[in-house]
PDB file of N, CA and C in Angstrom:
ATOM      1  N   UNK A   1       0.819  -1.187   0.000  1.00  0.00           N
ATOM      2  CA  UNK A   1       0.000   0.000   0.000  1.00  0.00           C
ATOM      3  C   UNK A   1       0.869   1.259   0.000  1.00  0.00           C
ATOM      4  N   UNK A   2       1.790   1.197   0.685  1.00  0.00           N
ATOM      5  CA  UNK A   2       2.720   2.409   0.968  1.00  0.00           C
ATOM      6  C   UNK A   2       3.850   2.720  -0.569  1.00  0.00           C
ATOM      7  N   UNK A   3       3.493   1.869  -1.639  1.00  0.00           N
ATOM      8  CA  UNK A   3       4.297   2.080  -2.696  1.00  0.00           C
ATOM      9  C   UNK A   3       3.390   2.748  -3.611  1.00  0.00           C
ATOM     10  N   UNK A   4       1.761   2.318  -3.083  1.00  0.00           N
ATOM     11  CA  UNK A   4       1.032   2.780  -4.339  1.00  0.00           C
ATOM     12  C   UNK A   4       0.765   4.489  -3.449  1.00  0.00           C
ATOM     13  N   UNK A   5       1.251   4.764  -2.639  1.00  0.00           N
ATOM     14  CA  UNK A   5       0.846   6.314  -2.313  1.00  0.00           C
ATOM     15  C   UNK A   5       1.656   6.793  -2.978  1.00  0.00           C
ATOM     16  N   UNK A   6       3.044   6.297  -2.653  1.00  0.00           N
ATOM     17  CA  UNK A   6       4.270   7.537  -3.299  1.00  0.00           C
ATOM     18  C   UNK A   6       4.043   7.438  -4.357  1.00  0.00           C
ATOM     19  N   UNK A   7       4.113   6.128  -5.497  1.00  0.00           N
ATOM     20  CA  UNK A   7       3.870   6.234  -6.538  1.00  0.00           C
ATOM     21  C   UNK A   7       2.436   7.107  -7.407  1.00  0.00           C
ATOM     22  N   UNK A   8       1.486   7.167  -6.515  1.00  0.00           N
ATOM     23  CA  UNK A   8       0.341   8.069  -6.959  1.00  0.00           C
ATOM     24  C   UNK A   8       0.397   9.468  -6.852  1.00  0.00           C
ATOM     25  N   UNK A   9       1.539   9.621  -5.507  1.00  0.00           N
ATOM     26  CA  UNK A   9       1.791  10.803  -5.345  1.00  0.00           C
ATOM     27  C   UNK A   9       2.615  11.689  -5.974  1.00  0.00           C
ATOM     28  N   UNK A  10       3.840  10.962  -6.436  1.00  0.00           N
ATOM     29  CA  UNK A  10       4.634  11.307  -7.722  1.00  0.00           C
ATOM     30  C   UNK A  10       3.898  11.604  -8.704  1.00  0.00           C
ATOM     31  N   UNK A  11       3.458  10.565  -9.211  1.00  0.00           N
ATOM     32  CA  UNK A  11       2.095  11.122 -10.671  1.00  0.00           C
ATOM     33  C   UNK A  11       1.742  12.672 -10.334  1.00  0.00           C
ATOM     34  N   UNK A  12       1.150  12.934  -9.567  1.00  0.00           N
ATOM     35  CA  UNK A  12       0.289  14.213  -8.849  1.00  0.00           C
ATOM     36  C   UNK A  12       1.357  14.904  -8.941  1.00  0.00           C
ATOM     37  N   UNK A  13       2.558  14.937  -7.950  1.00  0.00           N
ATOM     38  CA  UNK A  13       3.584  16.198  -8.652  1.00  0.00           C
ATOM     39  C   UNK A  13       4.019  16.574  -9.894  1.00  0.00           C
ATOM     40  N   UNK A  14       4.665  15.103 -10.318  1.00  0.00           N
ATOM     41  CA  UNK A  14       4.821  15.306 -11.970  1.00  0.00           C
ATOM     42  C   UNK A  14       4.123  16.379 -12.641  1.00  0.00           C
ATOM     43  N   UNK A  15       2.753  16.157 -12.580  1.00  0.00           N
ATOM     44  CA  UNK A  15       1.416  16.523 -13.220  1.00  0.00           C
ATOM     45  C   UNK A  15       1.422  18.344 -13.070  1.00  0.00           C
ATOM     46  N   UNK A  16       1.333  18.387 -11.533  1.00  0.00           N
ATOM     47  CA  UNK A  16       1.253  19.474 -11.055  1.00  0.00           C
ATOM     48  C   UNK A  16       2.297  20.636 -11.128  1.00  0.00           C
ATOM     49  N   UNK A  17       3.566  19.967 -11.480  1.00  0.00           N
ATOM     50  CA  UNK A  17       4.906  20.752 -11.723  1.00  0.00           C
ATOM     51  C   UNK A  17       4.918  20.751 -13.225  1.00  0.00           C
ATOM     52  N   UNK A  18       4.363  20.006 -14.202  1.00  0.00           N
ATOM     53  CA  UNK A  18       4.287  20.362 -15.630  1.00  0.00           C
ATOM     54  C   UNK A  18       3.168  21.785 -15.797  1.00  0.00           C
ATOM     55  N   UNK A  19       2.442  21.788 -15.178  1.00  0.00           N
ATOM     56  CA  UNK A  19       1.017  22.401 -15.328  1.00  0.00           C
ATOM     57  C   UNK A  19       1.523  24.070 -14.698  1.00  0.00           C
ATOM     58  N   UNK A  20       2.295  23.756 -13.875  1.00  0.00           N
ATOM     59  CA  UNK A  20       2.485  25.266 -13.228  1.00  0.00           C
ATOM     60  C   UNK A  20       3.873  25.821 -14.615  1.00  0.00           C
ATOM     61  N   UNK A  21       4.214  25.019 -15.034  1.00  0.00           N
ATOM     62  CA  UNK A  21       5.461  25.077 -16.241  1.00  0.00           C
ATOM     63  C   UNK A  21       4.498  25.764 -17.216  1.00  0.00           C
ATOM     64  N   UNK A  22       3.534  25.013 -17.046  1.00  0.00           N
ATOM     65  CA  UNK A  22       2.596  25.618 -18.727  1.00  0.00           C
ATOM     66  C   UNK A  22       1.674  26.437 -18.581  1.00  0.00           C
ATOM     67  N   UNK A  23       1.298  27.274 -17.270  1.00  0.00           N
ATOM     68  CA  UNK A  23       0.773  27.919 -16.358  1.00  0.00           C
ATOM     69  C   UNK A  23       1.718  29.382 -17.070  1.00  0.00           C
ATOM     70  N   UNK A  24       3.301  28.879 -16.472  1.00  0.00           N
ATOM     71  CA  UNK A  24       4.287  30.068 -16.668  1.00  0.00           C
ATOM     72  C   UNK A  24       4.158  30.922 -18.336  1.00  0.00           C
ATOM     73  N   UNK A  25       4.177  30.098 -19.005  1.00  0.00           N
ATOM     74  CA  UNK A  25       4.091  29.896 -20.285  1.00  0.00           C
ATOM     75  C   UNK A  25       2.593  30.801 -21.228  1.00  0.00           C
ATOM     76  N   UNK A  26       1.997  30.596 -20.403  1.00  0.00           N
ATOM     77  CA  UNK A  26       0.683  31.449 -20.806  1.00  0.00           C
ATOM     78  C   UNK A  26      -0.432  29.930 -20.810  1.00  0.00           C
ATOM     79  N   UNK A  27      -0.646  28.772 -21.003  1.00  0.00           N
ATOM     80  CA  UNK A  27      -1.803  28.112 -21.266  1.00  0.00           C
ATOM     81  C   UNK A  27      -2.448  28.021 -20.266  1.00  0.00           C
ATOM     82  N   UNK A  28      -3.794  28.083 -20.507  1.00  0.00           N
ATOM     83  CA  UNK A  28      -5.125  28.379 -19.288  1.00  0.00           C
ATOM     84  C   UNK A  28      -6.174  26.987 -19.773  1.00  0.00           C
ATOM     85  N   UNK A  29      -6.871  27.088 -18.379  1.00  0.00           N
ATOM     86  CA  UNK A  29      -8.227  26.035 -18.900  1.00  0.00           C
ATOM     87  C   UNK A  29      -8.017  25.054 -19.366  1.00  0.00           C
ATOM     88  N   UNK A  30      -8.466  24.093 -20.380  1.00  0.00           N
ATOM     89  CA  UNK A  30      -8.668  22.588 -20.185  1.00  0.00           C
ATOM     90  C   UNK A  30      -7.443  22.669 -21.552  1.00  0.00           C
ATOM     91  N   UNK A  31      -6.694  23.571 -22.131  1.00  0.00           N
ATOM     92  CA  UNK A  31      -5.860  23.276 -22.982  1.00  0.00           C
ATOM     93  C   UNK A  31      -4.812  22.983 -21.897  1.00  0.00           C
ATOM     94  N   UNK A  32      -4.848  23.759 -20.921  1.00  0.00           N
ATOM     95  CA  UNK A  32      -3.271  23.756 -19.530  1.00  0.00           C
ATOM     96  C   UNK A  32      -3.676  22.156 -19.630  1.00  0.00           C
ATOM     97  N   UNK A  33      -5.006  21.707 -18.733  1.00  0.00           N
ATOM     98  CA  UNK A  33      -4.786  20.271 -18.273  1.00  0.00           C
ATOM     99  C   UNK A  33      -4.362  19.284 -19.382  1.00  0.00           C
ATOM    100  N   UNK A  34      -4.890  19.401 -20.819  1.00  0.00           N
ATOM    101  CA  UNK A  34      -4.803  18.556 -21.776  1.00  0.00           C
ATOM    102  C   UNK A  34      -3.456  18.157 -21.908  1.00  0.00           C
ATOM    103  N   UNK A  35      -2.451  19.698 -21.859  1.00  0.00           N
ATOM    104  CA  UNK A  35      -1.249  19.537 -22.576  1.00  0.00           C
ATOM    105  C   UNK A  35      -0.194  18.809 -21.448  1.00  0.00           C
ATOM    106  N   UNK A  36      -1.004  19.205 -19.803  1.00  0.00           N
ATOM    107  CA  UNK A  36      -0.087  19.246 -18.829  1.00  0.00           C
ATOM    108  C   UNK A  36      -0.167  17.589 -18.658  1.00  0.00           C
ATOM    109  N   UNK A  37      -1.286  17.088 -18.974  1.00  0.00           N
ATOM    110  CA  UNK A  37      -1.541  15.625 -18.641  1.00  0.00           C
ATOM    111  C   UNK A  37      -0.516  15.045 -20.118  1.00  0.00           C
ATOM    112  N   UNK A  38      -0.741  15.195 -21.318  1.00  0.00           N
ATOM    113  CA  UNK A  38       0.319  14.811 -22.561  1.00  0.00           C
ATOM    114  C   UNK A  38       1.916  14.710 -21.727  1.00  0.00           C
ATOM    115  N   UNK A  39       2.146  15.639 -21.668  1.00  0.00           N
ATOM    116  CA  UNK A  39       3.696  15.804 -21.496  1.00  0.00           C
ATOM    117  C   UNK A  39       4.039  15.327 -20.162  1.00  0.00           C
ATOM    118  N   UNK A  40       2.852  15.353 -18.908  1.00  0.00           N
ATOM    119  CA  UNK A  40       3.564  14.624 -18.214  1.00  0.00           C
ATOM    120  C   UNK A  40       3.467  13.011 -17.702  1.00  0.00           C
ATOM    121  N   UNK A  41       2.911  12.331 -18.323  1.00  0.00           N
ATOM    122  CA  UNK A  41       2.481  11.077 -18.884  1.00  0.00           C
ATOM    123  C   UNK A  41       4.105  10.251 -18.949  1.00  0.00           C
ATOM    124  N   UNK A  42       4.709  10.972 -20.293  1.00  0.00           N
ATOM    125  CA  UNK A  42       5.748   9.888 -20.312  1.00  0.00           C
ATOM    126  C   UNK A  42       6.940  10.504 -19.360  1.00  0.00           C
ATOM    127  N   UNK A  43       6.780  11.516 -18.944  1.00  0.00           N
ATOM    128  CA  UNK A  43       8.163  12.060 -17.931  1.00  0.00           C
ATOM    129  C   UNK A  43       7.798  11.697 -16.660  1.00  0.00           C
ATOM    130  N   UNK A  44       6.481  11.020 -15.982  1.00  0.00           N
ATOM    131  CA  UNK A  44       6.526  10.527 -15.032  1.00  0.00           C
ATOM    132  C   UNK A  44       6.839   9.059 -15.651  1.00  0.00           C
ATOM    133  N   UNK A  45       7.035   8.358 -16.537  1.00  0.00           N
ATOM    134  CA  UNK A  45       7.400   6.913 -16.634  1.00  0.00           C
ATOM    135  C   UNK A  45       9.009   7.373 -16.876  1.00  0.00           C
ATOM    136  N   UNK A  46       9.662   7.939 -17.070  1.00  0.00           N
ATOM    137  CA  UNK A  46      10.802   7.853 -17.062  1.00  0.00           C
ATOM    138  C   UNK A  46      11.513   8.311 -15.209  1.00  0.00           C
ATOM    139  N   UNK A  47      10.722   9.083 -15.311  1.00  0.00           N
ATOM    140  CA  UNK A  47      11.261   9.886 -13.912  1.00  0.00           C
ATOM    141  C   UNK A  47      10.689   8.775 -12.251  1.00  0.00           C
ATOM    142  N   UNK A  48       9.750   7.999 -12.508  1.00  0.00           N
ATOM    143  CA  UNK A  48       8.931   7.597 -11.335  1.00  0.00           C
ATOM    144  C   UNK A  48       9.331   5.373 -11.707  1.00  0.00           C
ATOM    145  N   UNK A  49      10.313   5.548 -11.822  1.00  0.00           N
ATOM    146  CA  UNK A  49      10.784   4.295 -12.733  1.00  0.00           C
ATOM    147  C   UNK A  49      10.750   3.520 -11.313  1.00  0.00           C
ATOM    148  N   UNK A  50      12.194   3.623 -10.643  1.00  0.00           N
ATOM    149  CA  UNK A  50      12.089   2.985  -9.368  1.00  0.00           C
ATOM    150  C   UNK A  50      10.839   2.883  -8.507  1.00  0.00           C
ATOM    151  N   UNK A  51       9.570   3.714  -8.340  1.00  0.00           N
ATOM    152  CA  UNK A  51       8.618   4.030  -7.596  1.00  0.00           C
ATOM    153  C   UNK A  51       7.660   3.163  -8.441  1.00  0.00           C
ATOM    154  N   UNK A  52       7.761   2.964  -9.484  1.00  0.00           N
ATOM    155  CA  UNK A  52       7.143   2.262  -9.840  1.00  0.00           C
ATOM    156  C   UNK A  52       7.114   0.324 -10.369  1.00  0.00           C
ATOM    157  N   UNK A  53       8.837   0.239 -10.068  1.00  0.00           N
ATOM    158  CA  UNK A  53       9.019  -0.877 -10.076  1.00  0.00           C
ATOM    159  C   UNK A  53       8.931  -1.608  -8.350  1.00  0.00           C
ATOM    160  N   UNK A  54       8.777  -0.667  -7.311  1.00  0.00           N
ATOM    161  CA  UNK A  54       8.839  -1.084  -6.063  1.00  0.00           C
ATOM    162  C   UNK A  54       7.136  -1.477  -5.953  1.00  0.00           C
ATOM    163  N   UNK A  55       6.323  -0.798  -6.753  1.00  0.00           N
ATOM    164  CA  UNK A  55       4.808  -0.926  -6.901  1.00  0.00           C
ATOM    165  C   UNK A  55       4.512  -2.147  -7.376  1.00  0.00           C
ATOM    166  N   UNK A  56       5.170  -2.772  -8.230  1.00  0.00           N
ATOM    167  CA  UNK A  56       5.187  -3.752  -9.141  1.00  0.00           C
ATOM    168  C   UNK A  56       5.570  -5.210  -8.240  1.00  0.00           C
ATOM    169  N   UNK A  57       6.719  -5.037  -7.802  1.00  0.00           N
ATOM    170  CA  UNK A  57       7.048  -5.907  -6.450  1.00  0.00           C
ATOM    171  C   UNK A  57       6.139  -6.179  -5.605  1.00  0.00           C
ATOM    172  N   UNK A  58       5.979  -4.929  -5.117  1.00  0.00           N
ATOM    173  CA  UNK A  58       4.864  -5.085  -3.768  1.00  0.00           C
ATOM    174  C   UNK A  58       3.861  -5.837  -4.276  1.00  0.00           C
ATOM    175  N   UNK A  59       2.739  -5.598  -5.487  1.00  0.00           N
ATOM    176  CA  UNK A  59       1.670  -6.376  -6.084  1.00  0.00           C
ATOM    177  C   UNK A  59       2.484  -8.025  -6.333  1.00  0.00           C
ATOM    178  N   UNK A  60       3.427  -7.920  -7.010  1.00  0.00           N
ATOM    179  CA  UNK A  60       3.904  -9.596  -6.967  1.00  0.00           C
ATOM    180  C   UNK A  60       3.655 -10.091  -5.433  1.00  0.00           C
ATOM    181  N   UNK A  61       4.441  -9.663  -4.406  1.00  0.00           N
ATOM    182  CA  UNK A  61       4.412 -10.286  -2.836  1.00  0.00           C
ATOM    183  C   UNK A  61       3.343 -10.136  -2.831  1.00  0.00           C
ATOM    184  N   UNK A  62       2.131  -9.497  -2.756  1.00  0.00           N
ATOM    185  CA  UNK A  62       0.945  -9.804  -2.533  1.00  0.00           C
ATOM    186  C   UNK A  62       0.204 -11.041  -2.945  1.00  0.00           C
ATOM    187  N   UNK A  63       0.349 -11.327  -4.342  1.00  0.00           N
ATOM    188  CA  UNK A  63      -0.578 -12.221  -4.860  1.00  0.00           C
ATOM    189  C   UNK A  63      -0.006 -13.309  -4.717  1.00  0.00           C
ATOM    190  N   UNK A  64       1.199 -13.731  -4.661  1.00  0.00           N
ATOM    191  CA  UNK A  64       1.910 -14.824  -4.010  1.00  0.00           C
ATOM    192  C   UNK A  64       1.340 -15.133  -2.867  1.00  0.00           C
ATOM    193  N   UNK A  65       1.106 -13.798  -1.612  1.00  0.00           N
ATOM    194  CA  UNK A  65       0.925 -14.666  -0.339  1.00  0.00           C
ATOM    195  C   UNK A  65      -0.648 -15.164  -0.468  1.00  0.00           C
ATOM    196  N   UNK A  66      -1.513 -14.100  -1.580  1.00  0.00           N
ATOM    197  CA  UNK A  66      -2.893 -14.554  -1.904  1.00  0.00           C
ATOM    198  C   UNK A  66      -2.594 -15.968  -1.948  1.00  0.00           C
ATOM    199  N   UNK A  67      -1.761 -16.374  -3.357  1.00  0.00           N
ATOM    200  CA  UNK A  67      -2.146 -17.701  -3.788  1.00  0.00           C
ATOM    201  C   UNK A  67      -1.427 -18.847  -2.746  1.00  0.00           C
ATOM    202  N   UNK A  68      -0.652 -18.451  -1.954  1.00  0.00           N
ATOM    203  CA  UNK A  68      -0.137 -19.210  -0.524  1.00  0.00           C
ATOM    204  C   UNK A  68      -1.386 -19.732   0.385  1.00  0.00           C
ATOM    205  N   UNK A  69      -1.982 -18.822   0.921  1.00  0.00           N
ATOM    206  CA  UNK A  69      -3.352 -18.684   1.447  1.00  0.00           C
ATOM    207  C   UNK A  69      -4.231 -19.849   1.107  1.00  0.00           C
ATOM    208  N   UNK A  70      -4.667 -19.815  -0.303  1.00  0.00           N
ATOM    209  CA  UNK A  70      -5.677 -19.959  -1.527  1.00  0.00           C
ATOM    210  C   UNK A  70      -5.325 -21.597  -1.390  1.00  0.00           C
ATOM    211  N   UNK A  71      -4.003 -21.885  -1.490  1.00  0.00           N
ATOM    212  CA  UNK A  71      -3.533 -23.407  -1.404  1.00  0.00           C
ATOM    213  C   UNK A  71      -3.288 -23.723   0.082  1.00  0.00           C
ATOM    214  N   UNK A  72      -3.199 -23.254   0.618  1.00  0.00           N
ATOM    215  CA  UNK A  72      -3.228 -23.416   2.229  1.00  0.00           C
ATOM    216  C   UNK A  72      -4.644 -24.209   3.153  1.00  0.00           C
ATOM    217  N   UNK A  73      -5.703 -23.208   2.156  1.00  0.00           N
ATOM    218  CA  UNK A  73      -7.304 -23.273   2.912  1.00  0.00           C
ATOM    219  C   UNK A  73      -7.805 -24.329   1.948  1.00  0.00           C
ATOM    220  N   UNK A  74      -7.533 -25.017   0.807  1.00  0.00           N
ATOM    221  CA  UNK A  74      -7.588 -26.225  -0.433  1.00  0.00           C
ATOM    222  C   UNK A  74      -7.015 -27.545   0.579  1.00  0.00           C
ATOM    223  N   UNK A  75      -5.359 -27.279   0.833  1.00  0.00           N
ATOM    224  CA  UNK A  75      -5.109 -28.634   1.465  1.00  0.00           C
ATOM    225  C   UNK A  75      -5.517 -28.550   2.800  1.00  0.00           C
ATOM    226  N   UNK A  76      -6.378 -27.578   3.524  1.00  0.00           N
ATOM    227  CA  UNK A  76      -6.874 -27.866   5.155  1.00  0.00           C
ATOM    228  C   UNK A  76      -8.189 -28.153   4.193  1.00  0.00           C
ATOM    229  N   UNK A  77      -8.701 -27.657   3.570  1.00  0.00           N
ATOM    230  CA  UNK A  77     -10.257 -28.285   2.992  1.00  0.00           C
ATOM    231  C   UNK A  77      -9.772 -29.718   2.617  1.00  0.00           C
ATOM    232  N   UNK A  78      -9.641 -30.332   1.598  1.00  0.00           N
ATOM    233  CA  UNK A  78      -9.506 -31.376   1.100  1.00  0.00           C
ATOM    234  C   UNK A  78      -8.832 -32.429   2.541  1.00  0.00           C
ATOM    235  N   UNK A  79      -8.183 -32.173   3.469  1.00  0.00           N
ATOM    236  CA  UNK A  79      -7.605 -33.189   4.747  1.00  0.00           C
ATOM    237  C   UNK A  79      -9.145 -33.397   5.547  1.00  0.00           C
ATOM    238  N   UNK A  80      -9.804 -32.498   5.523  1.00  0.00           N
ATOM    239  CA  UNK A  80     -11.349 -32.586   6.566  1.00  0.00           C
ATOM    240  C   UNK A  80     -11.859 -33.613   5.670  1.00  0.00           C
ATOM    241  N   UNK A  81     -12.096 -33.722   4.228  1.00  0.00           N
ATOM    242  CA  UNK A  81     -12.815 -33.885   3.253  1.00  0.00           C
ATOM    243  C   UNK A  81     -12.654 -35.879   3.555  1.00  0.00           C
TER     244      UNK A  81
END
């Protein structure tokens, strides 16, 4: 959980530090958000790389201990059975 904040939260700066860039610049209104969301799209995948491969991890350890679980409560079901 704590990878998908920073990582969401990065997005949000990214976003928000392109937008005040294009803010400086003169663009207003839904052209600012259009252009600010374009451009900062792929500079948060370059820039949020690690934050987002620690996101990626964390979801692997998760569904592992899911499917640990999942086969855990199968062979205590099937031993009653």
């Amino acid at each position: 959980m704590k990878a998908l904040v920073i990582y969401s939260g990065g997005r949000v700066l990214v976003f928000l530090a392109v937008a005040a860039l294009l803010y400086a610049v003169g663009l207003r209104g839904l052209l600012l958000a259009a252009a600010a969301l374009l451009v900062s799209l792929p500079l948060a995948y370059v820039l949020l790389r690690r934050q987002r491969d620690a996101l990626a991890a964390e979801a692997d350890r998760r569904l592992a201990e899911r499917r640990e679980r999942k086969e855990e409560l199968r062979r205590r079901l099937d031993d009653d059975a």
